[in-house]
C-alpha atoms as a PDB file:
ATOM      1  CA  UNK A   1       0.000   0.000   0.000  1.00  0.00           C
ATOM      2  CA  UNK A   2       1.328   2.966  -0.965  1.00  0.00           C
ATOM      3  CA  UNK A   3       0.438   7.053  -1.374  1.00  0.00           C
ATOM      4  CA  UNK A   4      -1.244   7.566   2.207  1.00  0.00           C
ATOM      5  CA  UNK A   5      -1.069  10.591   3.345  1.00  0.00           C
ATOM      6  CA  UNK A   6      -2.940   9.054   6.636  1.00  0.00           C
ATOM      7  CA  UNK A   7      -3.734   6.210   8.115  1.00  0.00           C
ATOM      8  CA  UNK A   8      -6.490   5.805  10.542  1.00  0.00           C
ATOM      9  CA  UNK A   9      -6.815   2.059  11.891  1.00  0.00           C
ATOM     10  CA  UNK A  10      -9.391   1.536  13.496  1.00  0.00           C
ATOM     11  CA  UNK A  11     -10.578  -0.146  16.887  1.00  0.00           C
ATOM     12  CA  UNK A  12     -10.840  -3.538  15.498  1.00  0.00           C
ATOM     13  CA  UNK A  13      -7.404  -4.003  13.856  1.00  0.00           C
ATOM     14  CA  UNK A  14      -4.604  -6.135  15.834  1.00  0.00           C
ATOM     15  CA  UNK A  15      -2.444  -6.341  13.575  1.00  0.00           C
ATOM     16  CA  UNK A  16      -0.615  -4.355  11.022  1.00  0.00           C
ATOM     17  CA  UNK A  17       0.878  -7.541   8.985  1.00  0.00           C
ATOM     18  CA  UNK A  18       4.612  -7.149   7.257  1.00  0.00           C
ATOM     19  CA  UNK A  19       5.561  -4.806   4.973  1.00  0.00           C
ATOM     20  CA  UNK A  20       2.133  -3.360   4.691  1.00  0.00           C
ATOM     21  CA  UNK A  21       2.973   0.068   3.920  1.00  0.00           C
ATOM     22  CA  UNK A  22       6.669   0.172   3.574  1.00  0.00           C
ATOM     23  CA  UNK A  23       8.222   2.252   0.940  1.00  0.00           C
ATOM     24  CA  UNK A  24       4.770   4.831   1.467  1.00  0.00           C
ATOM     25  CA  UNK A  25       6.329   8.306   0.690  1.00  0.00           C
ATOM     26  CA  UNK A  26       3.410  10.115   1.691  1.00  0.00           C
ATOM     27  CA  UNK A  27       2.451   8.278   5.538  1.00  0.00           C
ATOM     28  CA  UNK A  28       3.118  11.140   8.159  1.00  0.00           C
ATOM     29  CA  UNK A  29       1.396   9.794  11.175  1.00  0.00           C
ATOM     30  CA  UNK A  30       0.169   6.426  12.576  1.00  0.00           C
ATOM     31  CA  UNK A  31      -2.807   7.228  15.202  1.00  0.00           C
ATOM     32  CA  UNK A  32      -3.404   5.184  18.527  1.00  0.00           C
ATOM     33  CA  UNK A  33      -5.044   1.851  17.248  1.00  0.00           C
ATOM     34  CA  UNK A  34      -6.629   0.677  20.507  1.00  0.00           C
ATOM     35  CA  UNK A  35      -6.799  -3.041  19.939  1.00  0.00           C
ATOM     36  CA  UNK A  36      -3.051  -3.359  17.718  1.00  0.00           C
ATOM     37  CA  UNK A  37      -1.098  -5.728  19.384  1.00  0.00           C
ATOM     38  CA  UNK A  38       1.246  -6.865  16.674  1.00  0.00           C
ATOM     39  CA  UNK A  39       3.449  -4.347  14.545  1.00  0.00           C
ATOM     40  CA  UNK A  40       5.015  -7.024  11.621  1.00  0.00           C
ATOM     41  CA  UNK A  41       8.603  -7.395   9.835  1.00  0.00           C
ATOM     42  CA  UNK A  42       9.241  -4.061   7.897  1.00  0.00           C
ATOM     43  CA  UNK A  43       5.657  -3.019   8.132  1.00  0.00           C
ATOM     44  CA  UNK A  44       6.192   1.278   7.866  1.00  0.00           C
ATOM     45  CA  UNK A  45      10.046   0.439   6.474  1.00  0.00           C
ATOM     46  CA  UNK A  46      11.426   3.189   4.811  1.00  0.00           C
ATOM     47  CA  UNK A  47       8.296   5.599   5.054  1.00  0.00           C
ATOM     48  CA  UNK A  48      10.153   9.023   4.677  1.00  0.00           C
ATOM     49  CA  UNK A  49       7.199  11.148   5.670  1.00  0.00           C
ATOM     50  CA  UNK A  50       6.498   9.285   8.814  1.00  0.00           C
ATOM     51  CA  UNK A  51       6.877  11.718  11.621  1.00  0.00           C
ATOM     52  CA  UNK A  52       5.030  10.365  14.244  1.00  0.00           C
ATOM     53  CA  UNK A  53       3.563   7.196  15.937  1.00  0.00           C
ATOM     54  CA  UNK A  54       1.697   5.812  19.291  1.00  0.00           C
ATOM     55  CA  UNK A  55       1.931   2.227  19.982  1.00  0.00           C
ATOM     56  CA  UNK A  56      -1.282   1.742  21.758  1.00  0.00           C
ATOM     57  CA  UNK A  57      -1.619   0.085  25.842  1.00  0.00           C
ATOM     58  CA  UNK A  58      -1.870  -3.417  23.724  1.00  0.00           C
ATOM     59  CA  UNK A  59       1.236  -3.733  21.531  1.00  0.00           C
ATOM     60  CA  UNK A  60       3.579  -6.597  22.691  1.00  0.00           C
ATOM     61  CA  UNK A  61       5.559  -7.532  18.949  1.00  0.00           C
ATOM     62  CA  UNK A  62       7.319  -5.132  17.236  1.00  0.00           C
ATOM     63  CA  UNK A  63       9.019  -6.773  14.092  1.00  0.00           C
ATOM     64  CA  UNK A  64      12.220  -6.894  12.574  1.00  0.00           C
ATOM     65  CA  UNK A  65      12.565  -3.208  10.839  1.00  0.00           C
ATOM     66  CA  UNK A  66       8.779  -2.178  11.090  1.00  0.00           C
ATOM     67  CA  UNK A  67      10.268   1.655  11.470  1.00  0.00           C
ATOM     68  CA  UNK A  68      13.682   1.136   9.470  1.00  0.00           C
ATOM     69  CA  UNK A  69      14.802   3.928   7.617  1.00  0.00           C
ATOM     70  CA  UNK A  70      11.774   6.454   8.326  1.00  0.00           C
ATOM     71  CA  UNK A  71      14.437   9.084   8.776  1.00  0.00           C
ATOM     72  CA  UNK A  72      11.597  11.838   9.545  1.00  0.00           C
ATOM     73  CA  UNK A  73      10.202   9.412  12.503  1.00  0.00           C
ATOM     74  CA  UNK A  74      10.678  11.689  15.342  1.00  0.00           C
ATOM     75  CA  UNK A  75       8.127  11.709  18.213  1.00  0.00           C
ATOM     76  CA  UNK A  76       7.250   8.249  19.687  1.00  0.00           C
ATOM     77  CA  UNK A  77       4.557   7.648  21.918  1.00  0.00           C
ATOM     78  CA  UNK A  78       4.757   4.220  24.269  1.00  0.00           C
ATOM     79  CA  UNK A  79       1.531   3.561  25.741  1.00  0.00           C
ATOM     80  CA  UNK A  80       2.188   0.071  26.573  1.00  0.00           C
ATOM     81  CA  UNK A  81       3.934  -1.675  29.397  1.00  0.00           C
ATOM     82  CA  UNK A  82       4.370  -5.081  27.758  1.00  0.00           C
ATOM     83  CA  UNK A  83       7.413  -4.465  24.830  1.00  0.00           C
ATOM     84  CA  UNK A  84      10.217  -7.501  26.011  1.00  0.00           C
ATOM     85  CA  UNK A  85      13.529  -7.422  24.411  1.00  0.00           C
ATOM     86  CA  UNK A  86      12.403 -10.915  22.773  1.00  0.00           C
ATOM     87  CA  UNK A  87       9.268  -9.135  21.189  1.00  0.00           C
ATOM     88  CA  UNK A  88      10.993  -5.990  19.667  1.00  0.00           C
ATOM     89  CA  UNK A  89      12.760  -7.331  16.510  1.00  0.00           C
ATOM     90  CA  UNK A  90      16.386  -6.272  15.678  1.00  0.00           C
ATOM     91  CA  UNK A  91      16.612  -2.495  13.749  1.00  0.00           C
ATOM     92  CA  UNK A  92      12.952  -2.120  14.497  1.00  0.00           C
ATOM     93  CA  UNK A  93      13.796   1.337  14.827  1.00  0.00           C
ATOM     94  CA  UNK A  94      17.462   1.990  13.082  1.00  0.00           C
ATOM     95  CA  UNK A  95      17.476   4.249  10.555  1.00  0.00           C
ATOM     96  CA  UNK A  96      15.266   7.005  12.001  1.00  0.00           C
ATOM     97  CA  UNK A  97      15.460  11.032  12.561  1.00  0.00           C
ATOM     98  CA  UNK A  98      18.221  11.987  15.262  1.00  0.00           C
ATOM     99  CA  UNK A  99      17.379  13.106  18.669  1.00  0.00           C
ATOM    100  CA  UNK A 100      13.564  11.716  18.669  1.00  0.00           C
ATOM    101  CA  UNK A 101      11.416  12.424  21.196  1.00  0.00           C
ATOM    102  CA  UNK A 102      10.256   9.459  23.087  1.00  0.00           C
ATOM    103  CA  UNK A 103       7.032   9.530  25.595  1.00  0.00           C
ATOM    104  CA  UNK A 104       7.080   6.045  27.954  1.00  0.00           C
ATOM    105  CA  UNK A 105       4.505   5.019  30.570  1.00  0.00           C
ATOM    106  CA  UNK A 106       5.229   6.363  33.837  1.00  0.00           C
ATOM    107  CA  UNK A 107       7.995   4.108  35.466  1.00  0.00           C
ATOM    108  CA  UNK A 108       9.231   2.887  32.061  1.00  0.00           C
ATOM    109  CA  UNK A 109      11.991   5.586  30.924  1.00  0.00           C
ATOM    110  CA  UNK A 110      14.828   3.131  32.068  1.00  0.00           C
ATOM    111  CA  UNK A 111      13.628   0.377  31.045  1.00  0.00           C
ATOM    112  CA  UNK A 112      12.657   1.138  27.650  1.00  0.00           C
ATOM    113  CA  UNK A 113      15.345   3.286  26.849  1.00  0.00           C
ATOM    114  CA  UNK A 114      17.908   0.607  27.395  1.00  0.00           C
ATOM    115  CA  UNK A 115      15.441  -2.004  25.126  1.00  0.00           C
ATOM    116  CA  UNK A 116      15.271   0.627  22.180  1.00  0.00           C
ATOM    117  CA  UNK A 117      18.877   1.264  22.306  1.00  0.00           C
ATOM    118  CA  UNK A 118      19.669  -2.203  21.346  1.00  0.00           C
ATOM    119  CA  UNK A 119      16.375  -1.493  18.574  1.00  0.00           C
ATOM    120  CA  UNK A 120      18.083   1.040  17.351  1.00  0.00           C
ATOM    121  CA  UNK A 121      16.777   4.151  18.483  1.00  0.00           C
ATOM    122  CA  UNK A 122      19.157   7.154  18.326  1.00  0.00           C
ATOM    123  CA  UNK A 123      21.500   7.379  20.971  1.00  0.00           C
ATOM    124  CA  UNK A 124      20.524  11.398  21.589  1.00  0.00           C
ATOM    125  CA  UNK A 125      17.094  10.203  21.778  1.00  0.00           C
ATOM    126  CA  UNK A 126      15.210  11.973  24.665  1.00  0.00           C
ATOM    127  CA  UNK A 127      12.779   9.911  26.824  1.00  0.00           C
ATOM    128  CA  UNK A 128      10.166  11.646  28.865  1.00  0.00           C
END
């Protein structure tokens, strides 16, 4: 799928399967999806436009890549408590803008930042 501008979800979607929008040019922002659980292999790779995303209270599997190469990707919102270093796959975030802001659950700045470091996240990356 390509030429989004935006992407809207919906409640009943759990799962954004892999590689379903990467390359998109045009994606700039992927809303809170209530019910997403599951983020697949490469699924928003190289989406230059992408600036920002929330991962909703239910993800637990990020894939391999999904964010790879959105080099515009720079605020992050974490709603969820249950990302594992098992269930985030490798470069799931290399590639993106430096010095991203990223907003974690309260209690979760440590731990996440260490997990996304080894993701791939920017090392300037601020977490709030």
């Amino acid at each position: 799928c390509t030429g989004l501008t935006k992407f809207t979800g919906g409640d009943a979607l759990t799962t954004i399967k892999e590689s379903a929008f990467e390359g998109d040019k045009k994606l700039k922002l992927i809303p809170t999806m209530p019910n997403l659980v599951t983020i697949g292999q490469g699924a928003f790779k190289s989406c230059s436009a992408l600036t920002k995303v929330t991962l909703s209270a239910k993800v637990s599997s990020i894939g391999k890549e999904a964010f790879f190469n959105c080099s515009n990707l720079r605020t992050i919102t974490i709603k969820t408590k249950l990302l594992k270093d098992k269930k985030i796959g490798k470069d799931a975030f290399k590639g993106i803008a430096g010095k991203p802001s990223v907003s974690c659950p309260s209690g979760m700045n440590k731990t996440y930042s260490k997990l996304l470091l080894k993701k791939g996240i920017p090392a300037d990356a601020k977490f709030k």
